[in-house]
Each structure stands twice: as C-alpha cells, then as structure tokens.
Protein backbone atom coordinates (compact mmCIF):
# COMPACT_ATOMS: atom_id res chain seq x y z
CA UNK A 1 -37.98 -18.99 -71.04
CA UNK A 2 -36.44 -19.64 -67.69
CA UNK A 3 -38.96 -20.59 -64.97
CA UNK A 4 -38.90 -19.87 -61.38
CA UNK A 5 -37.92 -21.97 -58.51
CA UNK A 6 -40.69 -24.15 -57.19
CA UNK A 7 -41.03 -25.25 -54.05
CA UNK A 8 -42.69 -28.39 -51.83
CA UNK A 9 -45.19 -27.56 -49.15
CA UNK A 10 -46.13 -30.51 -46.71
CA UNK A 11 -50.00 -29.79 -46.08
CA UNK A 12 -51.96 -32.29 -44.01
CA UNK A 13 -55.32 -32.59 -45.15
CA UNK A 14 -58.71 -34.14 -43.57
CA UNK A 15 -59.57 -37.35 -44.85
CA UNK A 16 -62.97 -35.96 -46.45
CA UNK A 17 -60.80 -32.99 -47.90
CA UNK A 18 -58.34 -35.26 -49.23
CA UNK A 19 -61.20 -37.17 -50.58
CA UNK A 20 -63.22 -33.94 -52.12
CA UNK A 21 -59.65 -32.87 -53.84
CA UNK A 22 -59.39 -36.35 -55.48
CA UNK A 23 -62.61 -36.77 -56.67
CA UNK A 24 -62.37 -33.17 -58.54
CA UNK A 25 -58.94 -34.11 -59.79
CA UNK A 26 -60.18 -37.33 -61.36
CA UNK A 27 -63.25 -35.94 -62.64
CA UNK A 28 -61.52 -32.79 -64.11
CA UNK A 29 -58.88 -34.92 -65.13
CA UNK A 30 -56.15 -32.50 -63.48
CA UNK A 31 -53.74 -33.14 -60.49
CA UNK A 32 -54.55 -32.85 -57.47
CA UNK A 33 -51.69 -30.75 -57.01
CA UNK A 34 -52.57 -28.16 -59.85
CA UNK A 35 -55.95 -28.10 -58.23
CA UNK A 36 -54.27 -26.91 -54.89
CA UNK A 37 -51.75 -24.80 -56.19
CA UNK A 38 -54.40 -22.62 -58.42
CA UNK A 39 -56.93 -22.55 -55.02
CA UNK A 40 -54.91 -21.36 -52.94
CA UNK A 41 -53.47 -18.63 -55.67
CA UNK A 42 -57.35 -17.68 -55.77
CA UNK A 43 -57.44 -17.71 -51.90
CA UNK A 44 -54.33 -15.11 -51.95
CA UNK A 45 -55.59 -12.76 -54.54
CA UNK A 46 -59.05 -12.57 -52.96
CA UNK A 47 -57.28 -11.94 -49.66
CA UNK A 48 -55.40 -8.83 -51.46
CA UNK A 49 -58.76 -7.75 -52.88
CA UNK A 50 -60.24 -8.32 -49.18
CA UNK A 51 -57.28 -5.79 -47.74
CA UNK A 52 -57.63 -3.21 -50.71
CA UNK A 53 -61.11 -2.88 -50.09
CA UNK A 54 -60.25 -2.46 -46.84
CA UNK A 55 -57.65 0.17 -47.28
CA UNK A 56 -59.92 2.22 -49.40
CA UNK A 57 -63.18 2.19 -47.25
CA UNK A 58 -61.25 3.47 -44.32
CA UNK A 59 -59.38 6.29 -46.70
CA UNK A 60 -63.41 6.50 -47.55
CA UNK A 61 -64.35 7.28 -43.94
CA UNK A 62 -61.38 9.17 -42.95
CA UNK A 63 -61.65 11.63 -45.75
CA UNK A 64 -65.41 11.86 -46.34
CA UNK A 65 -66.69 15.60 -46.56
CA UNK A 66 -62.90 16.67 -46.78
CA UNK A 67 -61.59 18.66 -49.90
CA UNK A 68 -59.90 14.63 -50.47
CA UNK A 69 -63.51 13.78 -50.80
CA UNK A 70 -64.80 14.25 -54.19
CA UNK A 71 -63.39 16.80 -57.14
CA UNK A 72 -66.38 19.03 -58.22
CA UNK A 73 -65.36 18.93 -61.82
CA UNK A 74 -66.08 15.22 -61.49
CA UNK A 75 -68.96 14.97 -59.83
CA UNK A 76 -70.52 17.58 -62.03
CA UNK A 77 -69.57 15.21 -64.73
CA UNK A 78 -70.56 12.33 -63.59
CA UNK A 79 -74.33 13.60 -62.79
CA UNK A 80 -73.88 15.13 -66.57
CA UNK A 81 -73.34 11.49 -68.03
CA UNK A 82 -76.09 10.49 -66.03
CA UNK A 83 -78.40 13.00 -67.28
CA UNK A 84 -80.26 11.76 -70.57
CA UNK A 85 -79.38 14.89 -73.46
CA UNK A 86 -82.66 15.83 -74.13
CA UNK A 87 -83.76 16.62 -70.90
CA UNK A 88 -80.69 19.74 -71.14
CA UNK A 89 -82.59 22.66 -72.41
C-alpha cells in the first residue's frame, strides 16, 4: 500500500492553546500532532457540511412551490407511511 505525500505546516499557536493541545495529547496518550491533524480534518468536513447545507436551502428557497418542489407521487407516499394501516378504511 503506497501512501500519499505528507506535508509540514508551520502553525503558531497561543501559549494556552499550545498548552490545552498538550495536556490532551498526554492524557490521551496521542501526539499532539495526530490530535491536530484529525481536528482540523473535522473542522474541513464540517465546513463542507456547513456549504452543502447551504447549497441546498437556497435550491430550497429558489425552487419552493415550483414543479422542482416536491414530486406528488412522493409526497402522497410519504403521508401514506405516515398514516398508521388501520386507520385506511
């Protein structure tokens, strides 16, 4: 398994930041370094969350009551797997 290039990143920290990160790395018994790599791979991913929500609540707005806005044949059967079977006649 070949692995990809990795590269340094020079990131000055606060002293009480610097602090906080070392503390967790001792007491998780992890680097320091694998602590900041994997937070700021969380940070990224919820940013691309963050801009996909985005993207579709303004595809929402733009398109609400339009024929983009909801297919009847689904919303008939969505209310039909919210309805409980008995109630049906």
């Amino acid at each position: 398994m070949t692995s990809s290039p990795v590269r340094n990143l020079h990131v000055p920290l606060p002293d009480h930041l610097h602090m906080r990160l070392r503390q967790e790395a001792t007491r998780s018994g992890r680097a320091a370094t694998t602590l900041a790599r994997e937070a700021i791979e969380r940070w990224l991913v919820q940013r691309e969350q963050d801009a996909l929500d985005k993207a579709i609540e303004q595809y929402a707005g733009r398109n609400a009551g339009s024929a983009a806005d909801l297919d009847a044949d689904l919303e008939r059967a969505g209310l039909d797997s919210l309805t409980d079977p008995e109630d049906k006649p």
